[in-house]
N, C-alpha and C. Protein backbone atom coordinates (compact mmCIF):
# COMPACT_ATOMS: atom_id res chain seq x y z
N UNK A 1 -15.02 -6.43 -4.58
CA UNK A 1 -14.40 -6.27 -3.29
C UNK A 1 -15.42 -6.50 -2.18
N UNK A 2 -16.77 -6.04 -2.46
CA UNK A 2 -17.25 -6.10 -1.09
C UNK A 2 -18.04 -8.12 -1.38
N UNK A 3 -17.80 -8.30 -2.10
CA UNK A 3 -18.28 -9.94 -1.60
C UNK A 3 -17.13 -10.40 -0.95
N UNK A 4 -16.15 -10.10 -2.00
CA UNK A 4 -14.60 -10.46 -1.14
C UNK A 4 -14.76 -10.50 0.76
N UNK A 5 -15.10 -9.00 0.85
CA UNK A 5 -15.42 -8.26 2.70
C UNK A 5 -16.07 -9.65 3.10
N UNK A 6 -17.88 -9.67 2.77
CA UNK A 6 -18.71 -10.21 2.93
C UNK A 6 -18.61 -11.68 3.21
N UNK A 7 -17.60 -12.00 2.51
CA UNK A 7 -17.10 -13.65 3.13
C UNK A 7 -16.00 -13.61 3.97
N UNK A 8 -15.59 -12.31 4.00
CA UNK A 8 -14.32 -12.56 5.17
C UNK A 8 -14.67 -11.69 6.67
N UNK A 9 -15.99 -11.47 6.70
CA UNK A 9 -16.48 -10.84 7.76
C UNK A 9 -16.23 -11.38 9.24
N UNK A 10 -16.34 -12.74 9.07
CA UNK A 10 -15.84 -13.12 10.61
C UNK A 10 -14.53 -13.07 10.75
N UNK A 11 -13.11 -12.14 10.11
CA UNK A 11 -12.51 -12.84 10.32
C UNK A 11 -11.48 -11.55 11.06
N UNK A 12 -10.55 -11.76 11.81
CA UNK A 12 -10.21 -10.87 12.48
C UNK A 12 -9.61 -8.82 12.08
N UNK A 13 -8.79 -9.70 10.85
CA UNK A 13 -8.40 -8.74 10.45
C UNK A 13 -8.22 -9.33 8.56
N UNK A 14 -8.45 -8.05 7.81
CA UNK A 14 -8.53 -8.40 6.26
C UNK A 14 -7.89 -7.62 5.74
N UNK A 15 -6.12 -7.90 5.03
CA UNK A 15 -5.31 -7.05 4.46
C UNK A 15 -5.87 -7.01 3.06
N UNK A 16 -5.72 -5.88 2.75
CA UNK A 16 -5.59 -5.40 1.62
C UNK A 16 -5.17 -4.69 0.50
N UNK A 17 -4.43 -5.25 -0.47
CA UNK A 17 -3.23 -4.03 -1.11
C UNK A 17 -4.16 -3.61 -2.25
N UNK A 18 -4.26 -2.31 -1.74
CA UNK A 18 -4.93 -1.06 -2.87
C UNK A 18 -4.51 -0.15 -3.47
N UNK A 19 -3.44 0.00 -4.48
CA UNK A 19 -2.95 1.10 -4.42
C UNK A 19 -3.14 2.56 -4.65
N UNK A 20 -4.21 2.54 -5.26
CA UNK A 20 -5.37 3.93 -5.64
C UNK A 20 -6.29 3.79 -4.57
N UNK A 21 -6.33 3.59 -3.60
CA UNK A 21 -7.28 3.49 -2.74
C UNK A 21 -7.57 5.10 -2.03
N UNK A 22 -6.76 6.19 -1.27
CA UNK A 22 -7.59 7.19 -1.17
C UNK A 22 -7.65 7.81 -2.64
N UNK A 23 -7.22 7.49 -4.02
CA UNK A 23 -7.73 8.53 -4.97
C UNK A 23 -8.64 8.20 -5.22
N UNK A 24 -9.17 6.97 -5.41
CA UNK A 24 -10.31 6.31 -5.33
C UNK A 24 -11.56 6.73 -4.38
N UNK A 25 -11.21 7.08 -2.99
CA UNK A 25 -12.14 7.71 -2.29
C UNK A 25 -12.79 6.33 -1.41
N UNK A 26 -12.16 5.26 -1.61
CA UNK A 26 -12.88 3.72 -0.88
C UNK A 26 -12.48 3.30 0.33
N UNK A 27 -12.01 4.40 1.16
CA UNK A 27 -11.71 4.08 2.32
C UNK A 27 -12.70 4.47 2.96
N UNK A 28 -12.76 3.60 4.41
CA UNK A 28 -13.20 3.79 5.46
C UNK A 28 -13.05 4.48 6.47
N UNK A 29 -13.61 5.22 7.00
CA UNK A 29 -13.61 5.75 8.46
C UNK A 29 -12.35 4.73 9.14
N UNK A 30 -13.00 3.79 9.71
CA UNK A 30 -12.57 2.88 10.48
C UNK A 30 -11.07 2.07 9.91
N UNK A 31 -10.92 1.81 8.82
CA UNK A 31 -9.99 0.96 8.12
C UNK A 31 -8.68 1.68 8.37
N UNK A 32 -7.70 0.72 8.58
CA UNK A 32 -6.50 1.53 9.64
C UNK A 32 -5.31 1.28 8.27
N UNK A 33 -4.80 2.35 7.47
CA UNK A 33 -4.27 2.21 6.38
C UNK A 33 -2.20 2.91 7.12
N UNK A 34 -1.47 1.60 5.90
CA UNK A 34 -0.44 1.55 6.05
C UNK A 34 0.52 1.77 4.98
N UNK A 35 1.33 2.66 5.08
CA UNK A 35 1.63 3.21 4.14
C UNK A 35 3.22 2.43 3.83
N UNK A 36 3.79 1.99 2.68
CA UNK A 36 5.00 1.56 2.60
C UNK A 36 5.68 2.23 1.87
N UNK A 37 6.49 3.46 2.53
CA UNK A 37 7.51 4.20 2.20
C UNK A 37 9.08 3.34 1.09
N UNK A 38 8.82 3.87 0.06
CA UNK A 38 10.19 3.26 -0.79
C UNK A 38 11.04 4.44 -1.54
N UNK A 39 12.42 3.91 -2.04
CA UNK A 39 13.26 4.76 -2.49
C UNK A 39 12.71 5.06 -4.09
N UNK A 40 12.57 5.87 -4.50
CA UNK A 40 11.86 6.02 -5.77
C UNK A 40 12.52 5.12 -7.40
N UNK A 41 14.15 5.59 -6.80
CA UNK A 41 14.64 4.65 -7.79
C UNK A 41 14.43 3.17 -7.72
N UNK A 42 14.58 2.64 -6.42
CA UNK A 42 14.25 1.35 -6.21
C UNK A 42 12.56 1.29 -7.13
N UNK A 43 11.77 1.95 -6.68
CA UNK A 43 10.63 1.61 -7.38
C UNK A 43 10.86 1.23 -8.72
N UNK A 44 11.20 2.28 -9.44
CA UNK A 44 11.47 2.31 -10.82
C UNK A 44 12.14 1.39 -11.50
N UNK A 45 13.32 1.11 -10.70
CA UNK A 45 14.02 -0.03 -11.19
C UNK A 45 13.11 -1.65 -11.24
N UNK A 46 12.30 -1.59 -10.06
CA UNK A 46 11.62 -3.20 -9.98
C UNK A 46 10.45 -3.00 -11.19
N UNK A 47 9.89 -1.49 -11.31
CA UNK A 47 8.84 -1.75 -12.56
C UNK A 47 9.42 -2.05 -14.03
N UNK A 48 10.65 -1.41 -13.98
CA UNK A 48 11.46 -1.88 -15.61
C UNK A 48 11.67 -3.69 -15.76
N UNK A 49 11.42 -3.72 -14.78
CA UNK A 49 12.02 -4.95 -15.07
C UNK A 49 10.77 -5.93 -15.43
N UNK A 50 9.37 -5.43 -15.22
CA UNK A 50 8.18 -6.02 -15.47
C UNK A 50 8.14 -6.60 -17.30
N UNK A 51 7.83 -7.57 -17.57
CA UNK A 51 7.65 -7.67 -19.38
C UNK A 51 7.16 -6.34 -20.13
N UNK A 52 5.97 -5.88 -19.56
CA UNK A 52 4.62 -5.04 -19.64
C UNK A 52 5.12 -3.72 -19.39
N UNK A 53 6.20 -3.15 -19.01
CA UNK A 53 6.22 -1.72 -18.31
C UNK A 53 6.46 -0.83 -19.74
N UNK A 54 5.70 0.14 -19.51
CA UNK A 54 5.21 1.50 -20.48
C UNK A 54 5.54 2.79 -19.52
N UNK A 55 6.53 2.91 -20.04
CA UNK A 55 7.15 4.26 -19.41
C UNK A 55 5.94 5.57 -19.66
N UNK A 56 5.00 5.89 -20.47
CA UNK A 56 4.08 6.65 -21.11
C UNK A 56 3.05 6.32 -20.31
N UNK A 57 2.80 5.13 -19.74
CA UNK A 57 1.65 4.89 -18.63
C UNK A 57 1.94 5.12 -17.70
N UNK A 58 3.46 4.91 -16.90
CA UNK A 58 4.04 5.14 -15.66
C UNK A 58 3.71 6.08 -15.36
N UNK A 59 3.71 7.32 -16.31
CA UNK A 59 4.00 8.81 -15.75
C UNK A 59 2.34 9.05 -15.68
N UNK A 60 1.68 8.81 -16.60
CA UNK A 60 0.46 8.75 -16.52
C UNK A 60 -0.67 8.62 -15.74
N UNK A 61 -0.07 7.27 -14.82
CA UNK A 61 -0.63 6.81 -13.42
C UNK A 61 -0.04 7.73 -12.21
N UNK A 62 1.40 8.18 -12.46
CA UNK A 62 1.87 9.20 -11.64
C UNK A 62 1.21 10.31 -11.65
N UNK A 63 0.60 11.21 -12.64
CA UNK A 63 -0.26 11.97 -12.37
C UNK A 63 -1.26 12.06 -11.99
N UNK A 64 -1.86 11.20 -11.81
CA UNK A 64 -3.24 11.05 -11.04
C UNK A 64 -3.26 10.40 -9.39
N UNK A 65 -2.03 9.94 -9.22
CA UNK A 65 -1.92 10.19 -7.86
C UNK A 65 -2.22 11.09 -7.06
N UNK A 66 -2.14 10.60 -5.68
CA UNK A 66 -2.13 12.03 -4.50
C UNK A 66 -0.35 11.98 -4.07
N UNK A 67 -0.25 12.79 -3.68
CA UNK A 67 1.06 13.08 -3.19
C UNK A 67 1.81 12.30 -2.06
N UNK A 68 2.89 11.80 -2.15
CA UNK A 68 2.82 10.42 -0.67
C UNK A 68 2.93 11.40 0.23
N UNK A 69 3.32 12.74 0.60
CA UNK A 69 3.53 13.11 1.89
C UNK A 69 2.12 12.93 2.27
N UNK A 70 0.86 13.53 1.34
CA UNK A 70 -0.62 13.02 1.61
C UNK A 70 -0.54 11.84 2.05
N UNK A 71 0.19 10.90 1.71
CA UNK A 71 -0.91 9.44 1.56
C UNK A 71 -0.28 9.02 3.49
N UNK A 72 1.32 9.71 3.72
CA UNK A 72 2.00 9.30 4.46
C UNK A 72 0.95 10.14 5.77
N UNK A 73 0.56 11.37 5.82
CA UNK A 73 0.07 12.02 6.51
C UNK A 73 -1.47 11.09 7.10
N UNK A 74 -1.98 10.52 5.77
CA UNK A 74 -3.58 9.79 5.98
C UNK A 74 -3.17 8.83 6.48
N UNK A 75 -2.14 7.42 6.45
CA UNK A 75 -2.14 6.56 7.01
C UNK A 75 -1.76 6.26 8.40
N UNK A 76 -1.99 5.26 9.18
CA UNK A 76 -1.64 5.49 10.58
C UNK A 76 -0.56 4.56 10.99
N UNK A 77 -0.05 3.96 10.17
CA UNK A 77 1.37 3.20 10.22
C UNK A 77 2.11 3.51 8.56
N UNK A 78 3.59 3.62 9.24
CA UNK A 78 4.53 3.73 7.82
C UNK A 78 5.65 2.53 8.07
N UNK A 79 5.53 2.10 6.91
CA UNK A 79 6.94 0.78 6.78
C UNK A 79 8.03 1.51 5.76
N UNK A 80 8.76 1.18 6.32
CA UNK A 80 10.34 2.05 5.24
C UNK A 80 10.69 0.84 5.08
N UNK A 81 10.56 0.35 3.71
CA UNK A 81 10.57 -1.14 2.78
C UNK A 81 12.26 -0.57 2.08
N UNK A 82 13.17 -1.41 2.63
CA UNK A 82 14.32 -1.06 2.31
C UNK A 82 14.90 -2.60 1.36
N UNK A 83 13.55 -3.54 0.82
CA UNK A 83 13.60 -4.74 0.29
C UNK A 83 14.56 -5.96 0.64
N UNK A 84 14.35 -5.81 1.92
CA UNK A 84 14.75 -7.02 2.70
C UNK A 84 13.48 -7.75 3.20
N UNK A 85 13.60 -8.56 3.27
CA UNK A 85 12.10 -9.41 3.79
C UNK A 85 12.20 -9.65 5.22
N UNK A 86 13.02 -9.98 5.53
CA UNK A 86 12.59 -9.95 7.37
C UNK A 86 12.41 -9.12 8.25
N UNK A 87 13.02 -7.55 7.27
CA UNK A 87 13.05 -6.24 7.77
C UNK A 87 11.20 -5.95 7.97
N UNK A 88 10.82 -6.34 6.55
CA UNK A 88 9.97 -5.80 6.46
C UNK A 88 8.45 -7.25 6.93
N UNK A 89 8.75 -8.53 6.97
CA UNK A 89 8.19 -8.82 7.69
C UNK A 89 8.04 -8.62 9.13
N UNK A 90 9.25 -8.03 9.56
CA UNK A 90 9.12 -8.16 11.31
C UNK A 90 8.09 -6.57 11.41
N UNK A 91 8.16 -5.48 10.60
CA UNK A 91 7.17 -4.31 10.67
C UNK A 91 6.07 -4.62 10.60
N UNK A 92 5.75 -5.96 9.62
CA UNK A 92 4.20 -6.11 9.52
C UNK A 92 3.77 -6.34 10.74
N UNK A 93 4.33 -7.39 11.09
CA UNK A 93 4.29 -8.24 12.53
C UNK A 93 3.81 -7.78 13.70
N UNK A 94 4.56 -6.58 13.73
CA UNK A 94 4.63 -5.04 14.90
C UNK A 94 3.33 -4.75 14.90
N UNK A 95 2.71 -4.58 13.25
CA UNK A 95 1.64 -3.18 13.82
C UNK A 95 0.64 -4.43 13.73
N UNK A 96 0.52 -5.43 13.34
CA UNK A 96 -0.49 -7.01 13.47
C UNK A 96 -0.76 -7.14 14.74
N UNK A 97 0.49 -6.74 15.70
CA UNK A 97 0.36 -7.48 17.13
C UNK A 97 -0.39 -5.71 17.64
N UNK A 98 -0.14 -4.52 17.19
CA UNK A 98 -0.59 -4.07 18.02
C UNK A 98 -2.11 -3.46 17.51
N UNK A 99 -3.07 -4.11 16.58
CA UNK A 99 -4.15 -3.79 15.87
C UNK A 99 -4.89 -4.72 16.58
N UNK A 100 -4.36 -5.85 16.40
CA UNK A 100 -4.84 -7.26 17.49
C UNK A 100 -5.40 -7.32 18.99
């Protein structure tokens, strides 16, 4: 990751999808984190449908999470991803123009 940074240093802004990122502890001070609020079943339903999904790992990785009201509380933008794409492109858009 940080050569990844290191070549993208000039560049305005650098998204990044992390999803263990505060259990991980690799955030920044500065790094302005966005949280994408989803319906749980919706989740569940798009991971069944993966080739690879292990219901025994699912829960697994679920326990070692932090709690989203945590994650919702740490981040400083929330998207309510209701899996429409223009819905949820026009949110990106929003907080792009106002980070910019």
């Amino acid at each position: 990751m940080n050569i990844f940074l290191k070549k993208n240093k000039n560049k305005k802004i650098v998204i990044l999808d992390i999803p263990l990122l505060l259990e991980n502890k690799i955030n920044k001070k500065k790094d302005i984190l966005v949280f994408v609020q989803s319906k749980r079943a919706d989740i569940l339903k798009r991971l069944k449908k993966r080739n690879h999904f292990n219901n025994k790992l699912f829960k697994k990785f679920k326990n070692i999470q932090l709690p989203l009201e945590y994650k919702k509380r740490k981040s400083h933008y929330i998207i309510k991803n209701n899996f429409t794409k223009k819905k949820i492109k026009r949110a990106v858009k929003d907080i792009l123009v106002e980070i910019i």
